[in-house]
Protein backbone atom coordinates (compact mmCIF):
# COMPACT_ATOMS: atom_id res chain seq x y z
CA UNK A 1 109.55 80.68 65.88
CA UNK A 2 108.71 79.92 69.12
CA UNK A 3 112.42 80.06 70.23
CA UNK A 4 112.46 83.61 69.68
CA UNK A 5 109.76 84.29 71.29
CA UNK A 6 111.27 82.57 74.60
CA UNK A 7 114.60 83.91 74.27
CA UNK A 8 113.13 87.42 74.35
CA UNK A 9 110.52 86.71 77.31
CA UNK A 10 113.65 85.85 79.24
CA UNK A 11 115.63 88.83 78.26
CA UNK A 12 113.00 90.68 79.26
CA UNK A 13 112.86 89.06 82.45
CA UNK A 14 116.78 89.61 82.98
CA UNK A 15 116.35 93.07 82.13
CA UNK A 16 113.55 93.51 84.92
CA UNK A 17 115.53 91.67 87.37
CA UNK A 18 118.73 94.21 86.95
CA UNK A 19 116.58 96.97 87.18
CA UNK A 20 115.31 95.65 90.06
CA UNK A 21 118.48 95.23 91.24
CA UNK A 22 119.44 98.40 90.54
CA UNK A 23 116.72 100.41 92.21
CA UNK A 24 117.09 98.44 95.54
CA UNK A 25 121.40 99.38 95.44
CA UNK A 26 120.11 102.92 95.23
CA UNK A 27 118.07 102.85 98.01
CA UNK A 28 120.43 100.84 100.01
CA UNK A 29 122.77 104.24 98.80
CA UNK A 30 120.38 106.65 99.51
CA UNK A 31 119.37 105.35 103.94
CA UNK A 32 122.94 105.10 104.29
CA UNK A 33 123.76 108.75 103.36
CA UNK A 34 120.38 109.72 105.40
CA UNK A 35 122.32 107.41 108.45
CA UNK A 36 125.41 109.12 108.26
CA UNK A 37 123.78 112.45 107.97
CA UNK A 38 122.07 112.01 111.15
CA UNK A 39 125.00 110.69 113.00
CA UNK A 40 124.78 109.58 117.03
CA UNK A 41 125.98 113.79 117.51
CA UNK A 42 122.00 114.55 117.01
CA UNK A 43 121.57 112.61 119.98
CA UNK A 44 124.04 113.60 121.96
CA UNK A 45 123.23 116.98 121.26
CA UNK A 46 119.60 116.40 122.59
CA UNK A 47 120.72 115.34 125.85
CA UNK A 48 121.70 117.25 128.90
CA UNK A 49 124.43 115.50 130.88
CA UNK A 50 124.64 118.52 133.13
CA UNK A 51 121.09 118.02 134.72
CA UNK A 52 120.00 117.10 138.23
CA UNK A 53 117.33 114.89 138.64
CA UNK A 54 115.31 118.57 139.83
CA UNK A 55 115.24 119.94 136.39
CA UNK A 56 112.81 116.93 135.72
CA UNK A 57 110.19 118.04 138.25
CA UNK A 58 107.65 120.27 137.06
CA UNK A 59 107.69 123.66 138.65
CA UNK A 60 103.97 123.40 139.47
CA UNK A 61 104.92 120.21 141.70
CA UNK A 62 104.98 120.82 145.24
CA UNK A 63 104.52 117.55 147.52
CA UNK A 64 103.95 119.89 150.85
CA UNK A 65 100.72 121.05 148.92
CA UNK A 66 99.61 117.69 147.88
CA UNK A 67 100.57 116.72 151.77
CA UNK A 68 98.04 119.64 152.67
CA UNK A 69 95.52 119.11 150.67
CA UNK A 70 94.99 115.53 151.37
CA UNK A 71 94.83 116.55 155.03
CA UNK A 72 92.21 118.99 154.46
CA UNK A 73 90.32 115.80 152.35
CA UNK A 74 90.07 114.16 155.52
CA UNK A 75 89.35 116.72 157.61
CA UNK A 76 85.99 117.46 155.21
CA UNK A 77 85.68 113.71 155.42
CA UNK A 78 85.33 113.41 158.96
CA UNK A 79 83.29 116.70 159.46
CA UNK A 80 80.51 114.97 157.56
């Protein structure tokens, strides 16, 4: 009796393994669709290869203001 016992313990055991198995093919399935999907045309899409390096600077940026200001800075410095 025992031996039937084993044999089905490692039947079980087989049967776990294949659906293991199984499972991880699907997922394997499943990123590569999702990887495809996305493509490298999302990224492209996201970047601008028309810009200049001034479309990068913030319109509030002005360095002739921060010039100005750090000259009046020194001017209240010294005054004190």
């Amino acid at each position: 009796m025992a031996r039937s016992s084993t044999t089905f313990k490692k039947r079980q055991k087989e049967l776990a393994r294949l659906e293991k198995a199984r499972d991880k093919k699907d997922k394997r399935a499943t990123r590569k669709a999702q990887k495809q999907s996305r493509g490298t045309s999302s990224l492209d899409d996201a970047i601008d290869f028309n810009a200049s390096v001034y479309d990068f600077i913030p319109d509030e940026y002005s360095p002739v203001e921060e010039e100005e200001e750090a000259a009046e800075e020194t001017i209240a410095e010294g005054k004190k």
